[in-house]
Structures are given as structure tokens and as C-alpha cells.
N, C-alpha and C. Protein backbone atom coordinates (compact mmCIF):
# COMPACT_ATOMS: atom_id res chain seq x y z
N UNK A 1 -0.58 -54.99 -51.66
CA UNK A 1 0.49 -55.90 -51.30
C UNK A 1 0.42 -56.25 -49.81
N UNK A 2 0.25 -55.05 -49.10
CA UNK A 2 0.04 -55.60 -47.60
C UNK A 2 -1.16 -56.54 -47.03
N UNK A 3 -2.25 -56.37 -48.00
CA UNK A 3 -3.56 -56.73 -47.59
C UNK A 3 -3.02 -58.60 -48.06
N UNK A 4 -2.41 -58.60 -48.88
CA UNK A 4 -1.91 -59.73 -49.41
C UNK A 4 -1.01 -60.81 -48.27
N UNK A 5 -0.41 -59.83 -48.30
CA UNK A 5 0.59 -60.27 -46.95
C UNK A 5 -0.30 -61.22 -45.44
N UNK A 6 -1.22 -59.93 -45.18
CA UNK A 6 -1.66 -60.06 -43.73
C UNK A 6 -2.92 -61.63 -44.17
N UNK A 7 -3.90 -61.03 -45.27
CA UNK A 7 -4.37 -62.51 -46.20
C UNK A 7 -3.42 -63.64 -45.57
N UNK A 8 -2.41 -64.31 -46.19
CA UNK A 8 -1.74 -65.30 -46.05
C UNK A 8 -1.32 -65.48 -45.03
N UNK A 9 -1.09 -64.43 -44.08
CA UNK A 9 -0.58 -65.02 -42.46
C UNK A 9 -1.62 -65.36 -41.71
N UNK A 10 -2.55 -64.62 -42.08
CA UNK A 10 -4.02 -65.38 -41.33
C UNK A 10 -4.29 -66.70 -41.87
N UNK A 11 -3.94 -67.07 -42.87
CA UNK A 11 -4.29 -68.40 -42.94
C UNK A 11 -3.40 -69.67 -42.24
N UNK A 12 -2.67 -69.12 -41.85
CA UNK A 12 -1.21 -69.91 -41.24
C UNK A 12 -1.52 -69.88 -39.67
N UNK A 13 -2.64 -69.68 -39.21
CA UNK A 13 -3.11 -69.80 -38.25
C UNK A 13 -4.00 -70.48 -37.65
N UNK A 14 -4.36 -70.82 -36.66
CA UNK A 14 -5.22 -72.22 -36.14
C UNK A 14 -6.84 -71.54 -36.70
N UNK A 15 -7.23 -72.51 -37.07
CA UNK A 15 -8.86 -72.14 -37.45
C UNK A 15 -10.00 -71.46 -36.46
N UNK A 16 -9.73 -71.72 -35.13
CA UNK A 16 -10.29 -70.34 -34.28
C UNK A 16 -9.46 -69.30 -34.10
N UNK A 17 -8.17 -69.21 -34.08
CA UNK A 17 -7.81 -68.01 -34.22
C UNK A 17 -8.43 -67.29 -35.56
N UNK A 18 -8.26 -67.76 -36.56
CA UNK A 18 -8.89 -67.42 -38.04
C UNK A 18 -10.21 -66.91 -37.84
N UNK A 19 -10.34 -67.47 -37.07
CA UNK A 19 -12.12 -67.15 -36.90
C UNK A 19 -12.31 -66.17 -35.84
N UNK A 20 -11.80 -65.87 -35.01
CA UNK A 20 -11.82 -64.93 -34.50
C UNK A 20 -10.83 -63.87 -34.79
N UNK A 21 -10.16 -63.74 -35.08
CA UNK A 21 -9.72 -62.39 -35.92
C UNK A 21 -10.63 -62.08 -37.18
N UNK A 22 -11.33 -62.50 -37.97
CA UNK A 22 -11.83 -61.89 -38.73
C UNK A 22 -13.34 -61.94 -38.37
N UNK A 23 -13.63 -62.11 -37.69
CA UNK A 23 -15.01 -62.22 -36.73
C UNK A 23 -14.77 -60.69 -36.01
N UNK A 24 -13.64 -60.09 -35.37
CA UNK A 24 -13.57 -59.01 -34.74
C UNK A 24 -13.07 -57.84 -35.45
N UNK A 25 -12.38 -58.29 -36.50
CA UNK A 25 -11.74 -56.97 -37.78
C UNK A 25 -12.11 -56.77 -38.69
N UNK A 26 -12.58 -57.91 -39.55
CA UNK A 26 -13.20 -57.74 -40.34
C UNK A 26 -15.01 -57.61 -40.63
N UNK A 27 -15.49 -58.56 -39.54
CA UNK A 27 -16.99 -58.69 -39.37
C UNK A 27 -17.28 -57.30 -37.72
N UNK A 28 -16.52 -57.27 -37.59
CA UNK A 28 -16.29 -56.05 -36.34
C UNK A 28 -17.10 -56.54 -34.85
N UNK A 29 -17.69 -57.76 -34.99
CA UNK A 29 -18.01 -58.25 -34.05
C UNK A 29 -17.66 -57.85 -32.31
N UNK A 30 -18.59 -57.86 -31.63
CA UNK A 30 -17.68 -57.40 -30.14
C UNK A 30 -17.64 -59.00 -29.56
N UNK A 31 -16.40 -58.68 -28.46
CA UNK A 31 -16.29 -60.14 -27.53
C UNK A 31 -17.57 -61.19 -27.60
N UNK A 32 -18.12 -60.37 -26.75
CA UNK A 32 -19.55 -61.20 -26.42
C UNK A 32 -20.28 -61.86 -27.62
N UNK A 33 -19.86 -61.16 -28.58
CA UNK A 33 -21.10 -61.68 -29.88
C UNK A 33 -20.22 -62.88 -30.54
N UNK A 34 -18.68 -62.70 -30.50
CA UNK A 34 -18.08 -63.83 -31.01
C UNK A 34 -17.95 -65.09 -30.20
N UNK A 35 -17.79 -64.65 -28.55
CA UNK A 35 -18.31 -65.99 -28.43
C UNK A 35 -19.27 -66.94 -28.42
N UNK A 36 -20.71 -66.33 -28.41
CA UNK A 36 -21.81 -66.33 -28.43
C UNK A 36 -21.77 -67.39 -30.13
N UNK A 37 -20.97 -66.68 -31.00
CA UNK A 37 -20.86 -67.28 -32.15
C UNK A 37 -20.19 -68.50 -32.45
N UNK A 38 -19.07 -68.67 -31.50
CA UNK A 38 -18.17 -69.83 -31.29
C UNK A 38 -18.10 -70.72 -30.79
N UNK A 39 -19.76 -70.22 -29.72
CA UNK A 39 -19.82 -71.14 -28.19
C UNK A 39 -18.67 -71.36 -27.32
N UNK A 40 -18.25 -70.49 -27.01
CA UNK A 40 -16.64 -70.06 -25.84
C UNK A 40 -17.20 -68.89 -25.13
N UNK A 41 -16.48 -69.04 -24.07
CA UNK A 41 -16.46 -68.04 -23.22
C UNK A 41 -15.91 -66.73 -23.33
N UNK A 42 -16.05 -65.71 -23.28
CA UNK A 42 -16.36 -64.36 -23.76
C UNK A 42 -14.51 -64.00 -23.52
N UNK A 43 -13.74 -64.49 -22.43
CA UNK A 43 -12.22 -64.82 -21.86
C UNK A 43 -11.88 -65.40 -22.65
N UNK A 44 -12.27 -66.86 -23.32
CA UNK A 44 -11.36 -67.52 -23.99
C UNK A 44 -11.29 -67.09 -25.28
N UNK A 45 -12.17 -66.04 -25.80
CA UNK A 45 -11.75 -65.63 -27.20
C UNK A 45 -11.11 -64.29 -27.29
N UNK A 46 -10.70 -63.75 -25.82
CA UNK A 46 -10.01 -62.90 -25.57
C UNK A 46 -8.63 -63.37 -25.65
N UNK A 47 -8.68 -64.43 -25.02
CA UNK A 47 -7.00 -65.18 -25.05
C UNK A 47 -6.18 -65.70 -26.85
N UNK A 48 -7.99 -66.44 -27.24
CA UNK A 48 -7.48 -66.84 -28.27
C UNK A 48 -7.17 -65.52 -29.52
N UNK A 49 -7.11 -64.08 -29.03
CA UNK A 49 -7.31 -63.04 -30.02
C UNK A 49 -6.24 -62.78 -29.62
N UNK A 50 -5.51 -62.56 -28.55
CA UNK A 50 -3.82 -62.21 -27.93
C UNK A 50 -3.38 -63.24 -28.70
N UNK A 51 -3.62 -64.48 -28.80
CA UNK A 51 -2.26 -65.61 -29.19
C UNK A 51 -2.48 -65.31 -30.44
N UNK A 52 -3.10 -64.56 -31.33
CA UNK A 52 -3.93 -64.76 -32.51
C UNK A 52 -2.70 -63.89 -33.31
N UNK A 53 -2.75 -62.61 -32.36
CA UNK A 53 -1.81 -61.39 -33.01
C UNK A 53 -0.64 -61.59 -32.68
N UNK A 54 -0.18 -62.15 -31.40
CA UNK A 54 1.23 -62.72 -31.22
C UNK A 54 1.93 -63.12 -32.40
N UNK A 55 0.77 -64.36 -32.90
CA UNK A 55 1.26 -65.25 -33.94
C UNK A 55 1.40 -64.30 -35.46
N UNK A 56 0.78 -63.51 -35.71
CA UNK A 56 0.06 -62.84 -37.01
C UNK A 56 1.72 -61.88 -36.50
N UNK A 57 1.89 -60.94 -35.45
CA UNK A 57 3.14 -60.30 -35.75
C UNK A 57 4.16 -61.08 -35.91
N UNK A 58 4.57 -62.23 -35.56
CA UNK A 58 5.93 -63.24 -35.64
C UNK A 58 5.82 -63.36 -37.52
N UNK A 59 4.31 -63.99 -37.51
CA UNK A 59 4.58 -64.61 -39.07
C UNK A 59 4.80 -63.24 -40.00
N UNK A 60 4.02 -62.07 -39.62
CA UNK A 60 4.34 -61.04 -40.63
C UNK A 60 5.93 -60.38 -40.84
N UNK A 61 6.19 -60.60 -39.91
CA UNK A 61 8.15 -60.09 -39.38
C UNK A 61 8.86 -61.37 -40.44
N UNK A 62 8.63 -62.54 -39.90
CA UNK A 62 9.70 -63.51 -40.74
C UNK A 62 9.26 -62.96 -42.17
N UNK A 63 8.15 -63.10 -42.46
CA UNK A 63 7.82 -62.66 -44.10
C UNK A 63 8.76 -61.32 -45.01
N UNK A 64 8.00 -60.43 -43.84
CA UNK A 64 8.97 -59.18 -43.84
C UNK A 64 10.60 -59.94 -44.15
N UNK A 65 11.41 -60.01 -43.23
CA UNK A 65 12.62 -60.60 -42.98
C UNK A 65 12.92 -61.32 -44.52
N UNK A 66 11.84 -62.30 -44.81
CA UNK A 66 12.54 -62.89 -45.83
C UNK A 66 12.37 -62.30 -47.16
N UNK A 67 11.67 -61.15 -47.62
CA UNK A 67 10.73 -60.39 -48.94
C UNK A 67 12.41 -59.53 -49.09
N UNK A 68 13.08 -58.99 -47.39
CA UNK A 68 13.77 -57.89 -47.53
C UNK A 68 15.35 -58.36 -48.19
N UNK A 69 15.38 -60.23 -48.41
CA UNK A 69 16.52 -60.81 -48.97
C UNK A 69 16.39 -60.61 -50.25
């Protein structure tokens, strides 16, 4: 159920964030190799992995929030 959950909030996310979260969690990739993969700078997929989980905890909380009505 959770794997379900976190599934669908990743998709509710911008397509490089998408891609770099599962480029680093799931494919376990390090910095360097994802940007290398993305053609970005080794920083900007650091930034785009902070806004990534920002977004992934907000959307998992409202979900949460609304499953618990």
C-alpha cells in the first residue's frame, strides 16, 4: 500500500524530478552519474532532488490527510 502511495506521488511530479529520484533510489545512481545522464550539472540535480522530496513529502501528507477522512 505504501509502495503504491509513494508510486503515484512520484508521478505528480515534474519529469526531471521523476527522473531523478528514481535515477538515485531506485537505479541508486550517484550525483555525478545522474547528471552525466541528464546532461545538468552535478548542483542542479542536487537542487532538483531537494525540490523533488519537498514536493513528494507535501503530496504524501495531503494523501495521508485525505485516506485518514
Amino acid at each position: 500500500l505504501e509502495q503504491q502511495r509513494l508510486r503515484r506521488a512520484i508521478l505528480k511530479l515534474g519529469s526531471d524530478e521523476q527522473q531523478v529520484v528514481i535515477l538515485r533510489f531506485v537505479e541508486g545512481f550517484e550525483f555525478a552519474e545522474i547528471a552525466s545522464v541528464l546532461n545538468k550539472k552535478e548542483g542542479n540535480v542536487r537542487v532538483i532532488l531537494h525540490r523533488a522530496l519537498v514536493r513528494l513529502r507535501t503530496i504524501l501528507e495531503k494523501d495521508k490527510k485525505q485516506s485518514d477522512l
